[in-house]
PDB file of N, CA and C in Angstrom:
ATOM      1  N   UNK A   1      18.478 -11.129 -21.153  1.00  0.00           N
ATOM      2  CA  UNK A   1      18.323 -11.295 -19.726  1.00  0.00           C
ATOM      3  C   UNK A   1      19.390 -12.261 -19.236  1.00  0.00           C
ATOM      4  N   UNK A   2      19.873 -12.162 -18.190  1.00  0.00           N
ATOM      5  CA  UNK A   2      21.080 -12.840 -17.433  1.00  0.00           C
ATOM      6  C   UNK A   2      20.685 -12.957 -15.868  1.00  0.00           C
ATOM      7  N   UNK A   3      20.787 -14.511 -16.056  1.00  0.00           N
ATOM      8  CA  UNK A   3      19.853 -15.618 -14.471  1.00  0.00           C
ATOM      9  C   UNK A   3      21.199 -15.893 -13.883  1.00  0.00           C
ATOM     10  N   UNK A   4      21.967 -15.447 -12.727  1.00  0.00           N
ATOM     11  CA  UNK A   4      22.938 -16.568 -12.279  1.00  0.00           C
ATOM     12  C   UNK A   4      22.596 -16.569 -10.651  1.00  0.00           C
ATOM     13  N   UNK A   5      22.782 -17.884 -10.603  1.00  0.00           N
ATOM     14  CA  UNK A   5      22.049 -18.761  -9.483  1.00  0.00           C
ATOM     15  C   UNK A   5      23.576 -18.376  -8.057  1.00  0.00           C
ATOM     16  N   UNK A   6      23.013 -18.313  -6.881  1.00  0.00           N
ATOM     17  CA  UNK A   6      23.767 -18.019  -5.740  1.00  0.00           C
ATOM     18  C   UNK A   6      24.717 -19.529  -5.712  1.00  0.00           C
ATOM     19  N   UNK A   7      25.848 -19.353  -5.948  1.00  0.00           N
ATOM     20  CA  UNK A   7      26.690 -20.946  -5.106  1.00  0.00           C
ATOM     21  C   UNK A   7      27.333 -20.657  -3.918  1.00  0.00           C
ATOM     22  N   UNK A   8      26.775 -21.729  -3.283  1.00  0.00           N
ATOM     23  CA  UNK A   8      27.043 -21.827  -1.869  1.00  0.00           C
ATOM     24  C   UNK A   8      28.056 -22.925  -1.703  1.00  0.00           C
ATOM     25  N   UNK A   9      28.706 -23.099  -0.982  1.00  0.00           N
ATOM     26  CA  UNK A   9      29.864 -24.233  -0.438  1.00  0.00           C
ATOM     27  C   UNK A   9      29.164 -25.601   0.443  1.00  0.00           C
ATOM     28  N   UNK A  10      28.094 -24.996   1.371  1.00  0.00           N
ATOM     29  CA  UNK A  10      27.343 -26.064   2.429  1.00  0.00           C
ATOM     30  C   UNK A  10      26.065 -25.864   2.208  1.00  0.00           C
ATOM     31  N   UNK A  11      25.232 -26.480   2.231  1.00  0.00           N
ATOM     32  CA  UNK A  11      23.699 -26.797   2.744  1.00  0.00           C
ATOM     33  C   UNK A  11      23.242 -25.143   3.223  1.00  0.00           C
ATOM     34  N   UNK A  12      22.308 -24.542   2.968  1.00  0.00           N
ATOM     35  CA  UNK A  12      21.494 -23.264   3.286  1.00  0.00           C
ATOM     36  C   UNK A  12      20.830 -22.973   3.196  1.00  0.00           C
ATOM     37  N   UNK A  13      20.241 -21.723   3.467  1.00  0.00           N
ATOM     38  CA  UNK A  13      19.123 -21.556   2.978  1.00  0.00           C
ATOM     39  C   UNK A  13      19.030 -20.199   1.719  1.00  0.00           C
ATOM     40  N   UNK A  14      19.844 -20.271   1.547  1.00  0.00           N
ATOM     41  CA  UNK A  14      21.047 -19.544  -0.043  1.00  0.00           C
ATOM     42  C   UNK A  14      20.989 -20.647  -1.202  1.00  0.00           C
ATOM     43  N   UNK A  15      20.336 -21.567  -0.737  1.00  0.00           N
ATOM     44  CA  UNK A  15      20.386 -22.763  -2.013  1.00  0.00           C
ATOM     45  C   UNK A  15      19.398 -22.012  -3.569  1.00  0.00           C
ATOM     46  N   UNK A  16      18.593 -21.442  -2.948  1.00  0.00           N
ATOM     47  CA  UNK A  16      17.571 -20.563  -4.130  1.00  0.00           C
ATOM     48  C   UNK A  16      17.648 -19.574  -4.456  1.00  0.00           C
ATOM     49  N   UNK A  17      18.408 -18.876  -4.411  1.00  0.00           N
ATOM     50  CA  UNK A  17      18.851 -17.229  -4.622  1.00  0.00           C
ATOM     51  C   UNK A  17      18.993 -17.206  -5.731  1.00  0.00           C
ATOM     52  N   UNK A  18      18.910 -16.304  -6.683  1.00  0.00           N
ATOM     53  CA  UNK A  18      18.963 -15.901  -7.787  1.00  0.00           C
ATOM     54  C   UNK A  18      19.069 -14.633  -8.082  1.00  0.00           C
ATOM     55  N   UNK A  19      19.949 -14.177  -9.160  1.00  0.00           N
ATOM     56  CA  UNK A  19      20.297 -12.807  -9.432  1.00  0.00           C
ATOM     57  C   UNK A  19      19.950 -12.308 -10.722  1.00  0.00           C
ATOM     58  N   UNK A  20      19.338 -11.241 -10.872  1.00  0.00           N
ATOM     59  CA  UNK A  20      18.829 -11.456 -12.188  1.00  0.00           C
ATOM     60  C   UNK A  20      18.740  -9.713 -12.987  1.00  0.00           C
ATOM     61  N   UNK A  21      19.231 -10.167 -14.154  1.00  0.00           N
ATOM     62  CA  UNK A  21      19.406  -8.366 -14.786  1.00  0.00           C
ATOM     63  C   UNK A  21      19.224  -8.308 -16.406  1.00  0.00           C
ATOM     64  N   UNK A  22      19.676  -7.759 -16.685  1.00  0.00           N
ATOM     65  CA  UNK A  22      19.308  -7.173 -18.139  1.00  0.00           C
ATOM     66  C   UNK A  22      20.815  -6.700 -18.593  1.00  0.00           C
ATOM     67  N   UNK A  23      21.467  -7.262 -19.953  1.00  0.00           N
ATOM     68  CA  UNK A  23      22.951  -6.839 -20.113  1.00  0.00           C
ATOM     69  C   UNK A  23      24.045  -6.920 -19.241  1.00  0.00           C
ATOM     70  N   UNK A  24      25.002  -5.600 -18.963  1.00  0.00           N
ATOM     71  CA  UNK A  24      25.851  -5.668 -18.224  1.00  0.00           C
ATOM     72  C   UNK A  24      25.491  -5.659 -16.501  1.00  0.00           C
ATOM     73  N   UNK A  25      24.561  -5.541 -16.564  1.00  0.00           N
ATOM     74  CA  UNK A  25      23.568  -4.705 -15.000  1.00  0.00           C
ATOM     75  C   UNK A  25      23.108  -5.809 -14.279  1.00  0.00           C
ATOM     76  N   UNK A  26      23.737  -7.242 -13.873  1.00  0.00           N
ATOM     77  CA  UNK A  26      23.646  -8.629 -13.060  1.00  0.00           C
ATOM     78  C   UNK A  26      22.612  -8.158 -11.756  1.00  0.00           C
ATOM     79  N   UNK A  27      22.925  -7.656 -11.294  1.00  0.00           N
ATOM     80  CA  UNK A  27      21.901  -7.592 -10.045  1.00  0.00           C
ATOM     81  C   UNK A  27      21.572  -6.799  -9.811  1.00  0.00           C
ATOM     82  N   UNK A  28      20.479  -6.107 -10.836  1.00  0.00           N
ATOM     83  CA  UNK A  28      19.764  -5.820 -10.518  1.00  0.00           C
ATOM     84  C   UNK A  28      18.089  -6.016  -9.188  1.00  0.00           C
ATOM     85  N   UNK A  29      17.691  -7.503  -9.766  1.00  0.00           N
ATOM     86  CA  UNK A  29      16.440  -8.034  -8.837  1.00  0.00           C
ATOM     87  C   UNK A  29      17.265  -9.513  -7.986  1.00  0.00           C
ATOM     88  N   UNK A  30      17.015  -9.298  -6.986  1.00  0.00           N
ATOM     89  CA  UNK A  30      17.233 -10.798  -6.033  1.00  0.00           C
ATOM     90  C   UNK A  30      16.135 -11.235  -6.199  1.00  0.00           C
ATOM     91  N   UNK A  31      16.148 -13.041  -6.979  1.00  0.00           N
ATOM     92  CA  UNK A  31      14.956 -13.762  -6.039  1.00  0.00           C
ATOM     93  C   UNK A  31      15.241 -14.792  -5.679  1.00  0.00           C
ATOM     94  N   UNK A  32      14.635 -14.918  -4.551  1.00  0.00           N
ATOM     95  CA  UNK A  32      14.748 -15.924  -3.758  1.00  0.00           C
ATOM     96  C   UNK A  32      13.214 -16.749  -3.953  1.00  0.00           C
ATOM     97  N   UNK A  33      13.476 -17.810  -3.363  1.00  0.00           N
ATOM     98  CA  UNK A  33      12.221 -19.163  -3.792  1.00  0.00           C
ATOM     99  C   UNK A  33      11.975 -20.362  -2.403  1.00  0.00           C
ATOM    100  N   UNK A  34      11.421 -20.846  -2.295  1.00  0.00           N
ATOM    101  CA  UNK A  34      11.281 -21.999  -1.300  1.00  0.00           C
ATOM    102  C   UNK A  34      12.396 -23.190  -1.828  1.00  0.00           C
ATOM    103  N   UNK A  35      12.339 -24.267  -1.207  1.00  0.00           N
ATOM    104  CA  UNK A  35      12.880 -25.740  -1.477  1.00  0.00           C
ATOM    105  C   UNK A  35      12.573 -25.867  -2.996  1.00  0.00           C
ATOM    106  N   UNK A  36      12.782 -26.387  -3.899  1.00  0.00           N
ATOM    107  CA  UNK A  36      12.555 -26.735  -4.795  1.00  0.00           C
ATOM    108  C   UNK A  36      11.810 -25.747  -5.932  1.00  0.00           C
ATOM    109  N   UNK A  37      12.088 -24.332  -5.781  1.00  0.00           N
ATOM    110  CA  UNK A  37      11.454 -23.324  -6.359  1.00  0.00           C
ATOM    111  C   UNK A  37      10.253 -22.696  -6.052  1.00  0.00           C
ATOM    112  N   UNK A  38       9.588 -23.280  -5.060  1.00  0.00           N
ATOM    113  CA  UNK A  38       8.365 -23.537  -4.694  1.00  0.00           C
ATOM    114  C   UNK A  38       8.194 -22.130  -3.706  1.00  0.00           C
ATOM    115  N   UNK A  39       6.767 -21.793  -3.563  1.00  0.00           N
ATOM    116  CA  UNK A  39       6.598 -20.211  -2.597  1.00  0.00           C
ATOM    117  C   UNK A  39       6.790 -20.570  -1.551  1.00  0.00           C
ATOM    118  N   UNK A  40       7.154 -20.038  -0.531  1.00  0.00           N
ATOM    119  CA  UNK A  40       7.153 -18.380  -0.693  1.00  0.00           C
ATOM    120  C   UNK A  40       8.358 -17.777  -2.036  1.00  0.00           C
ATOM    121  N   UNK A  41       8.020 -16.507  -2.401  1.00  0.00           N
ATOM    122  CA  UNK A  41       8.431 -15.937  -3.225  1.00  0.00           C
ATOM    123  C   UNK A  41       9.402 -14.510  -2.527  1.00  0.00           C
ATOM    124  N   UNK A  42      10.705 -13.979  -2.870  1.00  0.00           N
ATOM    125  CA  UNK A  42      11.033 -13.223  -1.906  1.00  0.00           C
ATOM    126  C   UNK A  42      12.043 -12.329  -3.252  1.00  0.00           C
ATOM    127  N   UNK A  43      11.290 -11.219  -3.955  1.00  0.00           N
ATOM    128  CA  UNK A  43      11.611 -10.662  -5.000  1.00  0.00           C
ATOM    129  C   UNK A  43      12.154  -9.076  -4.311  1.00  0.00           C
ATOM    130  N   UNK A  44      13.305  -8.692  -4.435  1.00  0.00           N
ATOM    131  CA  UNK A  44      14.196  -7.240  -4.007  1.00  0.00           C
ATOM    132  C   UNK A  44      14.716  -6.539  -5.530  1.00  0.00           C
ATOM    133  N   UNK A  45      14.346  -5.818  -5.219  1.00  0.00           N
ATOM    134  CA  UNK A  45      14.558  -4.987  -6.433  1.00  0.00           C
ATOM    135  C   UNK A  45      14.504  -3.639  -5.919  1.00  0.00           C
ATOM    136  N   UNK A  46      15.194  -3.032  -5.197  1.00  0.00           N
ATOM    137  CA  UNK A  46      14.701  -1.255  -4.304  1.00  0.00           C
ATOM    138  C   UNK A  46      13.522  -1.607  -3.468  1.00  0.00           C
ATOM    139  N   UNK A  47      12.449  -2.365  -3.629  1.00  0.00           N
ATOM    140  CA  UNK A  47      11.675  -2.432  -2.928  1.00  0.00           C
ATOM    141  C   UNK A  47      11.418  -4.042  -2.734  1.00  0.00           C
ATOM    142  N   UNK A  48      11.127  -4.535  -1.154  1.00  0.00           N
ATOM    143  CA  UNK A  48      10.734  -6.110  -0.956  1.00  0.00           C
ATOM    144  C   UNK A  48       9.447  -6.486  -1.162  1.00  0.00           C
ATOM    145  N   UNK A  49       9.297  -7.570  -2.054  1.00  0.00           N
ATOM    146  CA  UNK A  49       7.954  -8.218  -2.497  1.00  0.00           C
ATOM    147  C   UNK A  49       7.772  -9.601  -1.473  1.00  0.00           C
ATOM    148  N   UNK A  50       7.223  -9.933  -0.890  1.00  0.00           N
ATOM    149  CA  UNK A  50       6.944 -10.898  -0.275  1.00  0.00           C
ATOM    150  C   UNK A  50       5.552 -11.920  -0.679  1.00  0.00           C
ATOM    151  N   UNK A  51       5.657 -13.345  -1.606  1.00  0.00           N
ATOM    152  CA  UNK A  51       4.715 -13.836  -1.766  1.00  0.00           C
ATOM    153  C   UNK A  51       4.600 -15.183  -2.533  1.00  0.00           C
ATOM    154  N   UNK A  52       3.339 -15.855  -2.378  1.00  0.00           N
ATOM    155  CA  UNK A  52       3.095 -16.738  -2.952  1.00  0.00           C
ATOM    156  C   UNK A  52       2.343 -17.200  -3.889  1.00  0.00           C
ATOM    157  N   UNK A  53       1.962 -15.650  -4.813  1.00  0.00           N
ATOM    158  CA  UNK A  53       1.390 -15.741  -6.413  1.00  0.00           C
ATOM    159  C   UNK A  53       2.755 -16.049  -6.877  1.00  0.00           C
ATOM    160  N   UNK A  54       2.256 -16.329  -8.098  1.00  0.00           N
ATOM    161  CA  UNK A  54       3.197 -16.016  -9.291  1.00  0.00           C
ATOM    162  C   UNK A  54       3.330 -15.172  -9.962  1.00  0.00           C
ATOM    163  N   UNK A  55       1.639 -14.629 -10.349  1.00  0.00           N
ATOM    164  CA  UNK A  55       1.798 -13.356 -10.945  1.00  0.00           C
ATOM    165  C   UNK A  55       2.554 -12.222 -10.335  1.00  0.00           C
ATOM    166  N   UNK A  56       2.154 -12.493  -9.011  1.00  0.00           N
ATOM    167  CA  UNK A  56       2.975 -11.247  -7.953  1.00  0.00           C
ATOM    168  C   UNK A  56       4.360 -11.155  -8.333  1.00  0.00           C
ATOM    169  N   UNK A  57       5.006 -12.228  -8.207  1.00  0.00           N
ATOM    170  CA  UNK A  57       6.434 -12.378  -8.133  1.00  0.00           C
ATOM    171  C   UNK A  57       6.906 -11.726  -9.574  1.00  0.00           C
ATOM    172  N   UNK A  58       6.151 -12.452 -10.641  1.00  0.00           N
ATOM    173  CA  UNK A  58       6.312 -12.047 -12.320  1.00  0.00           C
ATOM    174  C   UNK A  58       6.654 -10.520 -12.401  1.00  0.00           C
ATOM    175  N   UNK A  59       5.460  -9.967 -11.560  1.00  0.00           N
ATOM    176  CA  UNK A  59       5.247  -8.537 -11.762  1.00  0.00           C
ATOM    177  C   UNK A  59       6.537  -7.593 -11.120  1.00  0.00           C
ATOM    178  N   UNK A  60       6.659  -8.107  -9.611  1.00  0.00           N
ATOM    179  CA  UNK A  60       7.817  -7.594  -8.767  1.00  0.00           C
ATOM    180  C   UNK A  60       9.005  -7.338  -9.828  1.00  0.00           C
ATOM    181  N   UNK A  61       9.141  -8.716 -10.637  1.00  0.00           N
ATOM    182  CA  UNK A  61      10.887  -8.842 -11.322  1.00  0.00           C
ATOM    183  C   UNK A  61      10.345  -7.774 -12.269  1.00  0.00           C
ATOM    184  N   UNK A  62       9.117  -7.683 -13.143  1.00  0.00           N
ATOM    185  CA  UNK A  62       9.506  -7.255 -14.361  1.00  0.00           C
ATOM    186  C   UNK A  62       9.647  -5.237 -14.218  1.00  0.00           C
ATOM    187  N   UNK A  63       8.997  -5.032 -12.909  1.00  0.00           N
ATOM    188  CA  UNK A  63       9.284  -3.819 -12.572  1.00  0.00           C
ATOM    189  C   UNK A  63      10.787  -3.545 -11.677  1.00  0.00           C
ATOM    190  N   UNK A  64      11.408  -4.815 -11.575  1.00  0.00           N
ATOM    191  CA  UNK A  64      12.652  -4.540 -10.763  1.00  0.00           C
ATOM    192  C   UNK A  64      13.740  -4.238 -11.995  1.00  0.00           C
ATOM    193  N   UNK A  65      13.046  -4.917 -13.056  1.00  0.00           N
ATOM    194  CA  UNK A  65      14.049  -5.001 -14.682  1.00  0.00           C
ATOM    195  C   UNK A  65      14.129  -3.622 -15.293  1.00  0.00           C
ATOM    196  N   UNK A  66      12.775  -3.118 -14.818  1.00  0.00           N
ATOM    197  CA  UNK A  66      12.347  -1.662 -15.070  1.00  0.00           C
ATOM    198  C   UNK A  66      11.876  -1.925 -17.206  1.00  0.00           C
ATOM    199  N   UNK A  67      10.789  -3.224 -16.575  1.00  0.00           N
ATOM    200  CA  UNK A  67      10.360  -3.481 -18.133  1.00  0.00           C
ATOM    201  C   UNK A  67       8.898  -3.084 -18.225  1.00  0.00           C
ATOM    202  N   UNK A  68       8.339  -2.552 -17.045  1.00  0.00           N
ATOM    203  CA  UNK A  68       7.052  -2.240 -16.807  1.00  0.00           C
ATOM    204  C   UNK A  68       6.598  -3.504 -15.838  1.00  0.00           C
ATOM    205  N   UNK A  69       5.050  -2.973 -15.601  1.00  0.00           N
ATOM    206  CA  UNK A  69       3.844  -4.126 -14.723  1.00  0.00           C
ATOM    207  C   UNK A  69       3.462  -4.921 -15.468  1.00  0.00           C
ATOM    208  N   UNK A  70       3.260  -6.137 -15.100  1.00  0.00           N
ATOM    209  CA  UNK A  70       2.499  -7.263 -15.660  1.00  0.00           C
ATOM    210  C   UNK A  70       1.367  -7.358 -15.186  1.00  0.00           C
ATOM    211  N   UNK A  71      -0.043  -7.341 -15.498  1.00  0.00           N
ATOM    212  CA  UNK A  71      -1.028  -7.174 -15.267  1.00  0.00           C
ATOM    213  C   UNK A  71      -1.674  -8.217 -14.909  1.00  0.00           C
ATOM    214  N   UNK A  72      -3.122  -8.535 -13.896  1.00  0.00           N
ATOM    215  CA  UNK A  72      -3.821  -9.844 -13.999  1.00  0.00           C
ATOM    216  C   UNK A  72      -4.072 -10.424 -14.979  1.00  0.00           C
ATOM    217  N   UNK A  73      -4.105  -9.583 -15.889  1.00  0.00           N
ATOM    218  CA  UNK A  73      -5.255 -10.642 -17.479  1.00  0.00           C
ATOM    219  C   UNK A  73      -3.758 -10.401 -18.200  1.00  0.00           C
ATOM    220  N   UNK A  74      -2.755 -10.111 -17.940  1.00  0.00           N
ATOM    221  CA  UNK A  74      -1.227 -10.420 -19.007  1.00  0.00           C
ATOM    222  C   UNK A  74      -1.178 -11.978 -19.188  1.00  0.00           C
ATOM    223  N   UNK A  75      -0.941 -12.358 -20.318  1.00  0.00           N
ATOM    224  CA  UNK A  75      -0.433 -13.802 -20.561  1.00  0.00           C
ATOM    225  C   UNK A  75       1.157 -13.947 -20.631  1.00  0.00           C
ATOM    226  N   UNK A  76       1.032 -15.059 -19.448  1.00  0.00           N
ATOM    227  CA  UNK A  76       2.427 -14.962 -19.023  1.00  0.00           C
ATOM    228  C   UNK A  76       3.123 -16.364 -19.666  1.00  0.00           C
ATOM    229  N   UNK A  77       4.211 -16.343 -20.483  1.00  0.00           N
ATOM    230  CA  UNK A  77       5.085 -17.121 -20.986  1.00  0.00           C
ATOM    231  C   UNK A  77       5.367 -17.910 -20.776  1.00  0.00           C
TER     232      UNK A  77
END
């Protein structure tokens, strides 16, 4: 898996962006995060996830990775 973080030049609201893929395939899922990582949660992957689970968000990426659903009762890492 390959995380590279948005750099920005000034102050934004691009400070939390994140790009995230599998191998050669970088952007695949956008996520975006609040101040300090914190929700709202804002996961793009073909389709927009909007939220402030975690599991939600977990689930959004791992179907944006096209690694399958993560379930309520999944134990998450």
């Amino acid at each position: 898996m390959i995380i590279e973080r948005l750099v920005v030049t000034r102050a934004s609201d691009d400070d939390n962006v994140y790009y995230l893929g599998v191998g050669a395939v970088l952007d695949r899922v956008q996520f975006d995060t609040g101040p300090g990582g914190q929700p709202p949660f804002l996961v793009e992957a073909g389709c927009r996830v909007v939220t402030s689970e975690v599991a939600e968000a977990v689930a959004a990426v791992s179907v944006g990775l096209g690694s399958g659903d993560v379930g309520s009762g999944d134990a998450l890492p």
